[in-house]
N, C-alpha and C. Protein backbone atom coordinates (compact mmCIF):
# COMPACT_ATOMS: atom_id res chain seq x y z
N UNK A 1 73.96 148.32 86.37
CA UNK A 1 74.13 148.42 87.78
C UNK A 1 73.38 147.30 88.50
N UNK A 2 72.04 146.75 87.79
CA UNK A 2 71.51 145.71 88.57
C UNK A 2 71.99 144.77 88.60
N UNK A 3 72.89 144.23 87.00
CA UNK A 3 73.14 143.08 87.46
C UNK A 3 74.61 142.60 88.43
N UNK A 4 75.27 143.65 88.67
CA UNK A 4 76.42 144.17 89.89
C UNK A 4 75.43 143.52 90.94
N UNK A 5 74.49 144.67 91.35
CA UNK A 5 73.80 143.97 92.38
C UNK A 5 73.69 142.53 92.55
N UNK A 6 73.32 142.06 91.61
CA UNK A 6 72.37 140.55 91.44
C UNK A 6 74.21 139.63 91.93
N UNK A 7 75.08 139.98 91.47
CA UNK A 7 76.28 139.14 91.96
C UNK A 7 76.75 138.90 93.23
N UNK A 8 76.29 140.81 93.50
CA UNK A 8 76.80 140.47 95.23
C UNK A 8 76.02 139.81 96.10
N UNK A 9 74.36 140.19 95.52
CA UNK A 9 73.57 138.99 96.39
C UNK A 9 73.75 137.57 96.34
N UNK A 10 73.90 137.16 95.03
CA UNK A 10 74.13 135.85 95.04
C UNK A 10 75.37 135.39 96.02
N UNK A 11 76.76 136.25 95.33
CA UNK A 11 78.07 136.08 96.03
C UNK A 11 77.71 135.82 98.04
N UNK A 12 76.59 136.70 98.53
CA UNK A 12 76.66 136.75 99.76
C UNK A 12 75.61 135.88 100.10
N UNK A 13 74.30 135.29 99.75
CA UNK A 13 73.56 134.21 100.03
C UNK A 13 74.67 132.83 99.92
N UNK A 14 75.22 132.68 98.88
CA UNK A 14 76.32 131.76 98.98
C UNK A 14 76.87 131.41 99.76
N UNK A 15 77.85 132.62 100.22
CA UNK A 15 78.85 132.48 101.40
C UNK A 15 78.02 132.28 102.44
N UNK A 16 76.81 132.94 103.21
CA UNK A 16 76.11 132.48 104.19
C UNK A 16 75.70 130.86 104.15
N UNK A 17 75.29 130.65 102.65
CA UNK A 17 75.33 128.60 103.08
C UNK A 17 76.30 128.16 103.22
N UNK A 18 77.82 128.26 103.07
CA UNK A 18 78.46 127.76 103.23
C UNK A 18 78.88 127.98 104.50
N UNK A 19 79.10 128.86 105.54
CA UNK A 19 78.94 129.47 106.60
C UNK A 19 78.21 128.67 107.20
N UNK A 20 77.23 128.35 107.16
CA UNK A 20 76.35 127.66 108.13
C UNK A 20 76.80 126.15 108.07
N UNK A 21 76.90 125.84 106.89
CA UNK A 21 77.38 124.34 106.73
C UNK A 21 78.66 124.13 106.98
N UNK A 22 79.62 125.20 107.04
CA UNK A 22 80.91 124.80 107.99
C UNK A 22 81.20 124.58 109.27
N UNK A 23 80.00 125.26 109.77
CA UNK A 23 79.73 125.52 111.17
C UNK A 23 78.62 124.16 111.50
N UNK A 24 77.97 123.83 110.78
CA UNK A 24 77.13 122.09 111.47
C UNK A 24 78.55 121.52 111.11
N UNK A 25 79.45 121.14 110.24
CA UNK A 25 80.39 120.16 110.18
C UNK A 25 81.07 120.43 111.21
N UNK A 26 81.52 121.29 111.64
CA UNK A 26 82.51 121.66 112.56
C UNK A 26 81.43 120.65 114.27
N UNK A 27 80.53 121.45 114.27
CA UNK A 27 79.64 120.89 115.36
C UNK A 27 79.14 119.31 115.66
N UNK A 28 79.49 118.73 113.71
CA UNK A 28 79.13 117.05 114.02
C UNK A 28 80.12 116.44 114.41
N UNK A 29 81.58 117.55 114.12
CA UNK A 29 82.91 116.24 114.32
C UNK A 29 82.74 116.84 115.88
N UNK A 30 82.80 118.47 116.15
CA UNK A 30 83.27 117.65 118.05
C UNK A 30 82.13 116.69 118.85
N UNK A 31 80.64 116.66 118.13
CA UNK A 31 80.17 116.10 118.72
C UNK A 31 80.48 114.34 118.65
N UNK A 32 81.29 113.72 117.31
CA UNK A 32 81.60 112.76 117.73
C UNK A 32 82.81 112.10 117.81
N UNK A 33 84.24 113.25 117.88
CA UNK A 33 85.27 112.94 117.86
C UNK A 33 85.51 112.04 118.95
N UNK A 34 84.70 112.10 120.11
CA UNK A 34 85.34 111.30 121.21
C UNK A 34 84.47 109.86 121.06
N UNK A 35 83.56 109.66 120.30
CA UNK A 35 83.05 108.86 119.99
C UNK A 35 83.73 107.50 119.17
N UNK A 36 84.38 108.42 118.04
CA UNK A 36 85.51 108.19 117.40
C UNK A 36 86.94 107.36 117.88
N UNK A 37 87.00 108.29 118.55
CA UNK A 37 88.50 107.39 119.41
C UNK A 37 88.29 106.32 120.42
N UNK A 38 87.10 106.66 120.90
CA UNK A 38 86.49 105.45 121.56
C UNK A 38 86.88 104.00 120.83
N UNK A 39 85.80 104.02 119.45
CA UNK A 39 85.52 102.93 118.59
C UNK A 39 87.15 102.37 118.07
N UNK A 40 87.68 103.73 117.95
CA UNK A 40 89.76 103.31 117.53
C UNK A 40 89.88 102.26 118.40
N UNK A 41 89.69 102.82 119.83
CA UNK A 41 90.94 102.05 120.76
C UNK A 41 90.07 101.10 121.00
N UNK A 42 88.95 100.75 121.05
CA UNK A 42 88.29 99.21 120.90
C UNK A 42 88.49 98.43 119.99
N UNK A 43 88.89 98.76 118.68
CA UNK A 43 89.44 97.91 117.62
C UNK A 43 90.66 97.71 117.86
N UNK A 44 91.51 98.55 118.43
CA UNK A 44 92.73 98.17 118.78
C UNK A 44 92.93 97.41 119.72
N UNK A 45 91.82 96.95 120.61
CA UNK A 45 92.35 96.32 121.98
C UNK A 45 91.38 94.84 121.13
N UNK A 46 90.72 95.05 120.51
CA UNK A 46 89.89 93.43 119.94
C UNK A 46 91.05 93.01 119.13
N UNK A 47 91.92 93.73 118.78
CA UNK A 47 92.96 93.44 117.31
C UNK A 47 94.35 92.45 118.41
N UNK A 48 94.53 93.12 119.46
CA UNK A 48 95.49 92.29 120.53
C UNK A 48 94.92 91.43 120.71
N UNK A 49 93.47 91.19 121.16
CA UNK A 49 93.33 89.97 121.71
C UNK A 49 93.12 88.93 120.52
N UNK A 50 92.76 89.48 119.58
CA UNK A 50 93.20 88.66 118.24
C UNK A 50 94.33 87.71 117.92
N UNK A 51 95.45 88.20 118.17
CA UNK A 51 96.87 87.63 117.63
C UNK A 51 97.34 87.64 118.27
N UNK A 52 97.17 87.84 120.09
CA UNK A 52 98.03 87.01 121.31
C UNK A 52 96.88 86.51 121.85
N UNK A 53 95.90 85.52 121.95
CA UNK A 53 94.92 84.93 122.34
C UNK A 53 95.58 84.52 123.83
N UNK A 54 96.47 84.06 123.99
CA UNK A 54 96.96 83.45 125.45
C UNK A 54 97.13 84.64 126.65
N UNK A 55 97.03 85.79 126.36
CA UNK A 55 97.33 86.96 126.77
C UNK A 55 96.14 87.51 127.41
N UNK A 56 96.10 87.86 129.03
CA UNK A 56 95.40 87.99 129.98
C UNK A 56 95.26 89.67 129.46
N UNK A 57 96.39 90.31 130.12
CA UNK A 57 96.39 92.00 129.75
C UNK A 57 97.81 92.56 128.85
N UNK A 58 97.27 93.49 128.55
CA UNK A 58 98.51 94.29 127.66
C UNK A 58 99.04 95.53 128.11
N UNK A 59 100.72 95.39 128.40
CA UNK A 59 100.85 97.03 128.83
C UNK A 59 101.99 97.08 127.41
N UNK A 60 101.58 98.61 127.48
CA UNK A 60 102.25 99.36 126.24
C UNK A 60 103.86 99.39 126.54
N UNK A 61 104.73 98.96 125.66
CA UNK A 61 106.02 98.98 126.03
C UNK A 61 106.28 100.49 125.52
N UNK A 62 107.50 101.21 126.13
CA UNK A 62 108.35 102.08 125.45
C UNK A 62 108.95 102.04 124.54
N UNK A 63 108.74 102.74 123.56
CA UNK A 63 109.37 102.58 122.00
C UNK A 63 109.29 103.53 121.44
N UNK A 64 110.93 104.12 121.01
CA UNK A 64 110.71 105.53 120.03
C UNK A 64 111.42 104.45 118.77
N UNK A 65 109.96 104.42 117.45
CA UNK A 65 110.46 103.88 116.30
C UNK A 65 111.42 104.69 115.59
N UNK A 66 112.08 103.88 114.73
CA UNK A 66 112.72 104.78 113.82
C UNK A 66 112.39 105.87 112.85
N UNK A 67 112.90 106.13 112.45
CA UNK A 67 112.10 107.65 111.30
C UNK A 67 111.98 106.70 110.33
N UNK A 68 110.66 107.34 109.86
CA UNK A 68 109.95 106.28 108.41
C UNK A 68 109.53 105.11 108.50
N UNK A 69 109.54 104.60 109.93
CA UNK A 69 109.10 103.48 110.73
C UNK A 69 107.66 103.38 110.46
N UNK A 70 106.95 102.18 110.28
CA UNK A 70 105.63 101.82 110.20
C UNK A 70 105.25 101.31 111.57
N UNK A 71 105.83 101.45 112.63
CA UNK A 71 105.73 100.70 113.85
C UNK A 71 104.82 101.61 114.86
N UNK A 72 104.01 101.90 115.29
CA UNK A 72 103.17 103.04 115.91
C UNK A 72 103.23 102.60 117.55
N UNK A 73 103.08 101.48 117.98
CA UNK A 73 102.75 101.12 119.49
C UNK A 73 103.21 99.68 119.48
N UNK A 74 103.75 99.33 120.31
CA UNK A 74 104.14 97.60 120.97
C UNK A 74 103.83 97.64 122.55
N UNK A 75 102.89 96.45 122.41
CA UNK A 75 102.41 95.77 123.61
C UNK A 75 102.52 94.61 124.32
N UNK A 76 103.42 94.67 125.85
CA UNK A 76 103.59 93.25 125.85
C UNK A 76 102.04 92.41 126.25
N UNK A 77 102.15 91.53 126.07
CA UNK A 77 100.95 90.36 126.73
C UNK A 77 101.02 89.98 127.97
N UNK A 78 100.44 89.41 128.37
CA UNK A 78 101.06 88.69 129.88
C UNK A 78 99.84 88.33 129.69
N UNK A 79 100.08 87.05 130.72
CA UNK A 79 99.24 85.85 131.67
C UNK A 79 99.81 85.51 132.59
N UNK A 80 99.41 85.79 134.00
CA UNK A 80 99.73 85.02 135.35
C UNK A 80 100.90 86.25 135.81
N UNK A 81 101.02 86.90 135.25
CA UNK A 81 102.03 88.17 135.46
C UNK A 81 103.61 87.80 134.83
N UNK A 82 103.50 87.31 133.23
CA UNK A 82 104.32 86.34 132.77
C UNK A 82 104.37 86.96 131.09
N UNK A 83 105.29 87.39 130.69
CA UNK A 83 105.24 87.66 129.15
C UNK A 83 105.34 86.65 128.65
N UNK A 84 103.61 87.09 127.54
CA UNK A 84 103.40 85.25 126.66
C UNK A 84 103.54 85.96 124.95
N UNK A 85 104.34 87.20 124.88
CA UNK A 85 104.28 87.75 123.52
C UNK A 85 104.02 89.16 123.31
N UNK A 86 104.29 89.94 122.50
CA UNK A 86 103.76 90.94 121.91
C UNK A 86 103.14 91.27 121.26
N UNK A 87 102.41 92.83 121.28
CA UNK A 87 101.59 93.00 120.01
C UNK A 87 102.04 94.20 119.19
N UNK A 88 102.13 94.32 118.03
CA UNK A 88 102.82 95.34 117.59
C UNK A 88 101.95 96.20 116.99
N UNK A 89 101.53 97.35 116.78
CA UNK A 89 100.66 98.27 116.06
C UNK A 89 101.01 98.75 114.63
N UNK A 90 101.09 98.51 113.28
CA UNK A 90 101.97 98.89 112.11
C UNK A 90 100.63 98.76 111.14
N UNK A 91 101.23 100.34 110.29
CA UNK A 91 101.10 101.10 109.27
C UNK A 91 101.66 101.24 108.16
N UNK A 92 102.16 99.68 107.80
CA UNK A 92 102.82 99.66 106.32
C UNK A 92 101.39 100.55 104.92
N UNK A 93 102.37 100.80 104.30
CA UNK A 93 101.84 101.27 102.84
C UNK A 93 101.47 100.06 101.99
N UNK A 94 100.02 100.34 101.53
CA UNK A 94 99.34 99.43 100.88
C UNK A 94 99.04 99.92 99.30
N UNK A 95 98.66 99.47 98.54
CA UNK A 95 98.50 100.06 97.14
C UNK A 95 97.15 101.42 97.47
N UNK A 96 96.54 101.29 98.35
CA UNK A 96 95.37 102.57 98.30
C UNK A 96 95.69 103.25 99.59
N UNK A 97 97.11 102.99 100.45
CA UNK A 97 97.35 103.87 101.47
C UNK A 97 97.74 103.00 102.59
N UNK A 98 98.17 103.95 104.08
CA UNK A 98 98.39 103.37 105.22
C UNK A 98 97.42 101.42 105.47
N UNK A 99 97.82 100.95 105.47
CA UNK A 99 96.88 99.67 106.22
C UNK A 99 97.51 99.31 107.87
N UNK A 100 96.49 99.78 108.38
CA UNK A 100 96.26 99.21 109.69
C UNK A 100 96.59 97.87 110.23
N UNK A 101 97.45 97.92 110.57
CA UNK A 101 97.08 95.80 111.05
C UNK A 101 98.02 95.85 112.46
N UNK A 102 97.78 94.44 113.36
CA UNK A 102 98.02 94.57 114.43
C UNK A 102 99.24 92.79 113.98
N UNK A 103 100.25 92.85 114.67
CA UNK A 103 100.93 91.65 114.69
C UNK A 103 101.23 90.99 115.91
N UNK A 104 100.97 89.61 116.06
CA UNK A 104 100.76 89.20 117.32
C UNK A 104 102.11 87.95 117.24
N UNK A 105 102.84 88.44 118.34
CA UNK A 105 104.70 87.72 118.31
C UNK A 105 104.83 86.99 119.14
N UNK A 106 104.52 85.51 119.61
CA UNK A 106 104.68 85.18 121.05
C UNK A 106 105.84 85.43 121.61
N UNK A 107 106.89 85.00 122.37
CA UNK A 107 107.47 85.32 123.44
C UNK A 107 108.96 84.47 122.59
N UNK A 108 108.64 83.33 122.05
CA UNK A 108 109.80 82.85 121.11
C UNK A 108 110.15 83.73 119.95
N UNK A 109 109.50 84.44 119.77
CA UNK A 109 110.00 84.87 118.39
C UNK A 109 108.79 84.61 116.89
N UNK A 110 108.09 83.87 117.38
CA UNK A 110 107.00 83.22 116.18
C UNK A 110 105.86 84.44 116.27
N UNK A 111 105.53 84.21 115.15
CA UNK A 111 104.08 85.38 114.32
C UNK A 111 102.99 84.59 114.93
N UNK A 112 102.27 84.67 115.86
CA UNK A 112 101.04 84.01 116.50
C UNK A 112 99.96 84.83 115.15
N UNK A 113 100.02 86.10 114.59
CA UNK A 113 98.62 86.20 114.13
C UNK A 113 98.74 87.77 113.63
N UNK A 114 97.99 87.67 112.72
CA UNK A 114 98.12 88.84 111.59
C UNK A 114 96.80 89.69 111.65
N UNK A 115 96.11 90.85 112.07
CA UNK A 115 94.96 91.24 111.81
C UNK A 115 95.02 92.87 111.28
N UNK A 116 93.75 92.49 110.24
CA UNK A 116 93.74 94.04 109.69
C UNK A 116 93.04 94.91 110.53
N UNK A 117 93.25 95.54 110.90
CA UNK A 117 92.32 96.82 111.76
C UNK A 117 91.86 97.35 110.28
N UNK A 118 92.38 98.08 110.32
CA UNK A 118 91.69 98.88 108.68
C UNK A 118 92.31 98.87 107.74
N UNK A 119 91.68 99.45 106.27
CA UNK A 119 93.08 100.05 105.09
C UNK A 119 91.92 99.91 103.91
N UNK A 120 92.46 100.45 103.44
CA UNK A 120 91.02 101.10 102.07
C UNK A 120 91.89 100.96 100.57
N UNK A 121 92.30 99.43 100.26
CA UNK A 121 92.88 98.42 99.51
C UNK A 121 91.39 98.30 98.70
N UNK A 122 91.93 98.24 97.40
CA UNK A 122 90.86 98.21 96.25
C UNK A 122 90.22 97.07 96.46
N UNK A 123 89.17 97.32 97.02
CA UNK A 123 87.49 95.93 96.74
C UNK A 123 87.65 94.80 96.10
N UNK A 124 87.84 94.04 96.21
CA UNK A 124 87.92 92.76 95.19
C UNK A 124 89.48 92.37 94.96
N UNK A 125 90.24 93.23 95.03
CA UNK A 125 91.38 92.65 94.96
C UNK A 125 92.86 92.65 96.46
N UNK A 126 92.95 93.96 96.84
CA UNK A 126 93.56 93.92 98.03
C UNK A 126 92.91 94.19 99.20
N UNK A 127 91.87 94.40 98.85
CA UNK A 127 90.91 93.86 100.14
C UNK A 127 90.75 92.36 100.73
N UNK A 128 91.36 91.43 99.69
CA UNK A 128 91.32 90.15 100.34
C UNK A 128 92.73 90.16 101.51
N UNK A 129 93.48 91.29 101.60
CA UNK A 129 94.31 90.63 102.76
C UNK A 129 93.69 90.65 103.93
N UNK A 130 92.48 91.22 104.51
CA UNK A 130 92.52 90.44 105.20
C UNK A 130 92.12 88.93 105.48
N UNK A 131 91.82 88.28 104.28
CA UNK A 131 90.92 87.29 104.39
C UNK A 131 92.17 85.64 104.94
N UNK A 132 91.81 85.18 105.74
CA UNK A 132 92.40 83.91 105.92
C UNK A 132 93.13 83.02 105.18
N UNK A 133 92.38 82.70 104.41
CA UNK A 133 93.47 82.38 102.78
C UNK A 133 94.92 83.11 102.92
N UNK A 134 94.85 84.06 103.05
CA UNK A 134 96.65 85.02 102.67
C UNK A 134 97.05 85.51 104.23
N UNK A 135 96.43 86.12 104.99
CA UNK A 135 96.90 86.59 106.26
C UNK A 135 96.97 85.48 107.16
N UNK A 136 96.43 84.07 106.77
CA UNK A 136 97.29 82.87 107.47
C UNK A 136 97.98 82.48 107.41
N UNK A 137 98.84 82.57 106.21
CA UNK A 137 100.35 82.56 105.92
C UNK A 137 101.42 82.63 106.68
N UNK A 138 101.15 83.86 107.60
CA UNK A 138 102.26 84.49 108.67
C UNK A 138 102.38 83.81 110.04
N UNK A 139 101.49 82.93 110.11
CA UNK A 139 100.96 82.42 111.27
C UNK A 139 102.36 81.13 111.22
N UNK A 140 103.20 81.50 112.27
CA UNK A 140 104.38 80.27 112.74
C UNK A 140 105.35 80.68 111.92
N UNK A 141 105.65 82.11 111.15
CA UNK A 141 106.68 82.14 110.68
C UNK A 141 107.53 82.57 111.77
N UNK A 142 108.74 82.50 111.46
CA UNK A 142 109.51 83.05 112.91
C UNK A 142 110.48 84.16 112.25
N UNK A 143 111.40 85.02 112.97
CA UNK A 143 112.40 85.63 113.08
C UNK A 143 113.79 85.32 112.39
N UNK A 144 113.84 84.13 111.96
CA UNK A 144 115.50 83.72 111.60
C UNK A 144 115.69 85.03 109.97
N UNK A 145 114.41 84.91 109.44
CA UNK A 145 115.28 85.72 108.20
C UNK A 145 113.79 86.76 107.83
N UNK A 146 114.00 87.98 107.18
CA UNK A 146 113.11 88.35 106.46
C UNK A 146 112.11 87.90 105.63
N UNK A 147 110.74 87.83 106.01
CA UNK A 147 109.88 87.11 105.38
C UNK A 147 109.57 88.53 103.42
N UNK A 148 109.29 86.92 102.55
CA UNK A 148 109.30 87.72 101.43
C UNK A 148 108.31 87.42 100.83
N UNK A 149 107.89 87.95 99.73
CA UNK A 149 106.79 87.49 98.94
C UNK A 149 106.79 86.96 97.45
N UNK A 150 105.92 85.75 97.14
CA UNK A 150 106.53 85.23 95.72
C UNK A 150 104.88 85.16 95.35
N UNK A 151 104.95 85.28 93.87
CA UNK A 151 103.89 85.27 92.89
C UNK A 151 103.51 84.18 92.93
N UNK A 152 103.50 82.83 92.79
CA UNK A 152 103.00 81.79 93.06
C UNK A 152 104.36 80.37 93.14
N UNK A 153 103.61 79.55 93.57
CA UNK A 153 104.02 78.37 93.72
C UNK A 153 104.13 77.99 95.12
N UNK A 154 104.82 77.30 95.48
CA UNK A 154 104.76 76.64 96.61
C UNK A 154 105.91 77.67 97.73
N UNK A 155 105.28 78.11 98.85
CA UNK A 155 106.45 79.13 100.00
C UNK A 155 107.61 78.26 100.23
N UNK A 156 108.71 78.97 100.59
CA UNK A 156 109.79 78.18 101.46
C UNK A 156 109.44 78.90 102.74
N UNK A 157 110.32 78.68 104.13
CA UNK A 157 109.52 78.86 105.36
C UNK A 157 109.59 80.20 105.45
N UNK A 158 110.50 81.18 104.54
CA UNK A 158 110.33 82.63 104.64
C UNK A 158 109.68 83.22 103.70
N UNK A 159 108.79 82.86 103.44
CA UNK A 159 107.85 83.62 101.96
C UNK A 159 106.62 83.20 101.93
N UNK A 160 105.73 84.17 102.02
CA UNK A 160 104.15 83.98 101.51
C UNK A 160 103.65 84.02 99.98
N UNK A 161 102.65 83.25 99.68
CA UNK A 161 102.09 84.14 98.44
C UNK A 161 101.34 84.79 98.03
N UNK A 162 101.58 85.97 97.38
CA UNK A 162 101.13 87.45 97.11
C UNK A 162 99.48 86.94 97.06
N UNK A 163 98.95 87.95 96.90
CA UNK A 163 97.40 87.88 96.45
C UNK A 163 97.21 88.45 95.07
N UNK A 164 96.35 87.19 94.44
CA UNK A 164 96.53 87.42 92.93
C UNK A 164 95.97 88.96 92.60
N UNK A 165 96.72 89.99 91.88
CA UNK A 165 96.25 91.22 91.72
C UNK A 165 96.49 91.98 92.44
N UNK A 166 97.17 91.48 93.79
CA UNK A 166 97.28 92.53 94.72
C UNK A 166 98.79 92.28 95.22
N UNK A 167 99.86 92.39 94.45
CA UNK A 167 101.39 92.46 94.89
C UNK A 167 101.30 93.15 96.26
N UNK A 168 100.91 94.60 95.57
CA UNK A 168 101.51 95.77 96.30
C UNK A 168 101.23 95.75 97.77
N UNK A 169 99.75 95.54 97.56
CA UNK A 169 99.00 95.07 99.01
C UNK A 169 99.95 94.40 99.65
N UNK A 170 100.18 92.72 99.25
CA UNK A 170 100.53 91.68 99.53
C UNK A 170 101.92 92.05 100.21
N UNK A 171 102.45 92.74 99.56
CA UNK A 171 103.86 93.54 99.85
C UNK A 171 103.93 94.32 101.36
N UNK A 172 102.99 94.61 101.16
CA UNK A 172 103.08 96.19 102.24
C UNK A 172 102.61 95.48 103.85
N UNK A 173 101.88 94.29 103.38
CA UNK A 173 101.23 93.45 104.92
C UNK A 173 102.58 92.66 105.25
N UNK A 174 103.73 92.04 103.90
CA UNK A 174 104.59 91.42 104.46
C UNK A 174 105.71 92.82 105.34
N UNK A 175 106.06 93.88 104.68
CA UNK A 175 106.79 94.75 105.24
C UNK A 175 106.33 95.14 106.60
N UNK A 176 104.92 94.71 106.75
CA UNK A 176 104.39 95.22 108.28
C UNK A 176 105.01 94.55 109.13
N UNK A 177 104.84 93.09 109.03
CA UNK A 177 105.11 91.87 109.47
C UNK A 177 106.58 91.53 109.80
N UNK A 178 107.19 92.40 108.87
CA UNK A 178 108.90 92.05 109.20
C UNK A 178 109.32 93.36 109.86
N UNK A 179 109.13 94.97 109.63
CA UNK A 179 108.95 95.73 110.86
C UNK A 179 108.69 95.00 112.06
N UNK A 180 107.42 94.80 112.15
CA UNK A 180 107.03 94.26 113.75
C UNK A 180 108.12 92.94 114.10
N UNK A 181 108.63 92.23 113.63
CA UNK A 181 109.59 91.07 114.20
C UNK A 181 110.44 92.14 114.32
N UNK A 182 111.02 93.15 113.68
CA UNK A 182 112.52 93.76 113.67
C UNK A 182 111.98 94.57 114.99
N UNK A 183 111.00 95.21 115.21
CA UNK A 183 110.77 95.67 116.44
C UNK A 183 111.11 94.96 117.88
N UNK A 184 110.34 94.08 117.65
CA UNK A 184 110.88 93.29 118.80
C UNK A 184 112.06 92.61 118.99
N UNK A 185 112.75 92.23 118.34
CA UNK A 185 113.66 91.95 118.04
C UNK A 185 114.59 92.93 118.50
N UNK A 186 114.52 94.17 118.54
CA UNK A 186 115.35 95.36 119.10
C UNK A 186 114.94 95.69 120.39
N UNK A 187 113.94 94.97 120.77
CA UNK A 187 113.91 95.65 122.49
C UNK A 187 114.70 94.94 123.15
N UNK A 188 115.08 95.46 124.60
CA UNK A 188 116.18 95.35 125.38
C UNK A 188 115.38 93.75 125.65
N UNK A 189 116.33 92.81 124.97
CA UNK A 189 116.43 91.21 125.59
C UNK A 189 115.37 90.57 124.50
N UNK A 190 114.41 91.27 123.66
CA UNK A 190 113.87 90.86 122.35
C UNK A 190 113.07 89.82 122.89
N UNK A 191 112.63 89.14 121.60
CA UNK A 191 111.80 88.16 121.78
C UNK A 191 112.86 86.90 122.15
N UNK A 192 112.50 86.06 123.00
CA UNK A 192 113.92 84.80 123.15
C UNK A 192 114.06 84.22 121.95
């Protein structure tokens, strides 16, 4: 009979720590969920001024993406009260999940600029997209055709090259990149 006892005490000291410690977690996220979204939409507004540099302010265009769309938000730019480009918000699939990146389209149709907001791409290997070496690639490609990706050698004007070890990565930043042109590209009057 005691050791019955001895289970339910344990069983119920247990559940009381866990009880308490669900209840501080619960209490650390509301205390910094708004903290949180804060720090989001500041990376998101440093990530625009990133890859439309000519761009005074940004208003959010209207856009219902397609289903299965990686396209989350498009922003036009302006200067002088003048569209100098867009910014596109996209969530292509990376080899370790969603990657964050922002695409910056000037007003012709050209890729002004590629930036990672986030994405949790294996350390050492697809973690280099964001690094300059490979995400400068995109920089002046334009709209005429789907940009693609090749294992090495020298690009033609629609193809980057992959990052050694990291196809998938490499893959998933070009699929961002050609979403966001196909985005704009579909709004009423597109990029010229």
């Amino acid at each position: 009979m005691r050791e019955k006892e001895n289970i339910f005490t344990l069983a119920g000291v247990l559940f009381i720590i866990t009880a308490v410690v669900a209840l501080l977690l619960a209490s650390v996220n509301m205390l910094t969920v708004d903290t949180i979204t804060e720090n989001d939409k500041k990376e998101q507004a440093e990530a625009r001024l990133a890859v439309l540099q000519e761009a005074e302010t940004f208003d959010e265009v209207a856009y219902q993406p397609a289903q299965g769309s990686s396209v989350k938000q498009i922003f036009e730019g302006k200067k002088d009260g003048h569209t100098v480009g867009y910014c596109v918000n996209v969530t292509p699939n990376g080899f370790g999940g969603a990657i964050d990146m922002m695409v910056g389209i000037q007003s012709d149709g050209t890729v002004e600029a590629v930036k990672i907001v986030s994405m949790s791409e294996t350390p050492g290997l697809g973690s280099k997209a964001s690094d300059e070496a490979f995400i400068g690639q995109y920089a002046g490609k334009t709209s005429k055709s789907p940009l693609s990706v090749i294992k090495s050698g020298t690009p033609k004007e629609n193809e980057v090259v992959a990052i050694a070890g990291a196809t998938v990565t490499s893959r998933g930043v070009t699929e961002g990149v050609n979403e966001a042109i196909a985005a704009i590209n579909g709004l009423e009057g597109g990029a010229s």
